[in-house]
Protein backbone atom coordinates (compact mmCIF):
# COMPACT_ATOMS: atom_id res chain seq x y z
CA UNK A 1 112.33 80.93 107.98
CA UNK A 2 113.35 83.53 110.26
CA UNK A 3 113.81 87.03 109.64
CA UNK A 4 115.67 89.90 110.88
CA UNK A 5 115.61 94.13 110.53
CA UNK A 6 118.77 95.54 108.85
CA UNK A 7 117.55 99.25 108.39
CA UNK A 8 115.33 101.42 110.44
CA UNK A 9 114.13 104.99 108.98
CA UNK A 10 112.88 107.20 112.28
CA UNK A 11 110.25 110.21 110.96
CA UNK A 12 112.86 112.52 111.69
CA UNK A 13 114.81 110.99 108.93
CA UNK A 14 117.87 109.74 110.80
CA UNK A 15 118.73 106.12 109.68
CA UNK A 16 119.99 102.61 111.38
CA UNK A 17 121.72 100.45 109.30
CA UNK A 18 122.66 97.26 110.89
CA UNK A 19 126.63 96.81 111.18
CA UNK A 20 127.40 100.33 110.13
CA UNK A 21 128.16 103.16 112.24
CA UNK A 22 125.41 104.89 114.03
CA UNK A 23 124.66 108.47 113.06
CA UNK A 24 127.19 111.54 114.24
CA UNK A 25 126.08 112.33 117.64
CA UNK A 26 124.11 109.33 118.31
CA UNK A 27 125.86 109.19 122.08
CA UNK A 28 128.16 111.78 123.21
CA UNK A 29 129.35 112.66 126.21
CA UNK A 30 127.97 115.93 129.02
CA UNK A 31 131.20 117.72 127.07
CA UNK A 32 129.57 117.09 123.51
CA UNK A 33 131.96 114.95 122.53
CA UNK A 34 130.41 112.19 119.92
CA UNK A 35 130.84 108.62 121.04
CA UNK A 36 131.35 106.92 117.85
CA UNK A 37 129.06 103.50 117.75
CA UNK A 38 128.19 100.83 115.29
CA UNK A 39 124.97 99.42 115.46
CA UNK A 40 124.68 95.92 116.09
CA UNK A 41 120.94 95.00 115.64
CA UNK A 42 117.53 95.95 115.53
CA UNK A 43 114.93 94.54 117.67
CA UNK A 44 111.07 94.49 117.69
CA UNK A 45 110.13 94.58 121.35
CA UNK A 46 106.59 95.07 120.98
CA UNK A 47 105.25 98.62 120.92
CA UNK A 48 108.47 99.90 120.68
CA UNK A 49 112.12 99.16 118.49
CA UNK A 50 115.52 98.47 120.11
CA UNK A 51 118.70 99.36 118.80
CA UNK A 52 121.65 97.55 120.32
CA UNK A 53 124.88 99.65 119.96
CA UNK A 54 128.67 98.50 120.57
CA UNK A 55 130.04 99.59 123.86
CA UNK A 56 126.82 98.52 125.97
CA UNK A 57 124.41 101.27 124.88
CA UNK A 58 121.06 100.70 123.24
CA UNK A 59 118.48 103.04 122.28
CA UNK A 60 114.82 102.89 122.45
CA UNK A 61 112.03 104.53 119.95
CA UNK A 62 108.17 104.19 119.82
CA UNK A 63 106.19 102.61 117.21
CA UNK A 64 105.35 106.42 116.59
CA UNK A 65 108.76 107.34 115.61
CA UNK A 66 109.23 105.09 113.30
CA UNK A 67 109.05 105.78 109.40
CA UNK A 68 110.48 102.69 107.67
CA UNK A 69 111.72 99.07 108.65
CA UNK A 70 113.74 97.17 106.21
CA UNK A 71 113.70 93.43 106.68
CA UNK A 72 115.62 90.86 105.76
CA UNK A 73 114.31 86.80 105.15
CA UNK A 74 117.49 84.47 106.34
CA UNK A 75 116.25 80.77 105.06
């Protein structure tokens, strides 16, 4: 069974939902204008969690950012 994260909850309360849009102002650009992304999945790498974006970008957080991880069982 293998097993994948759909939803990640940072302590600042700003939320990842996989396939949905990425919060307003996720990326923008040095003229503040807001990039709009969808999130394509969430990764544990170890001490930290990826989020892979559309359009090549990816963020990064610490385990010490993180609030909540929702996780889904595919059988």
């Amino acid at each position: 069974m293998s097993s994948q994260i759909t939803e990640l909850l940072l302590t600042d309360g700003t939320t990842y939902r996989r396939g949905e849009h990425a919060p307003h102002r996720t990326i923008s650009t040095a003229h503040q204008a807001d990039i709009p992304v969808i999130v394509r999945s969430i990764e544990d790498a170890g001490s930290r969690i990826e989020v892979q974006l559309n359009k090549g970008y990816s963020l990064q957080f610490p385990a010490s950012r993180i609030a909540r991880l929702v996780v889904q069982n595919n059988a």
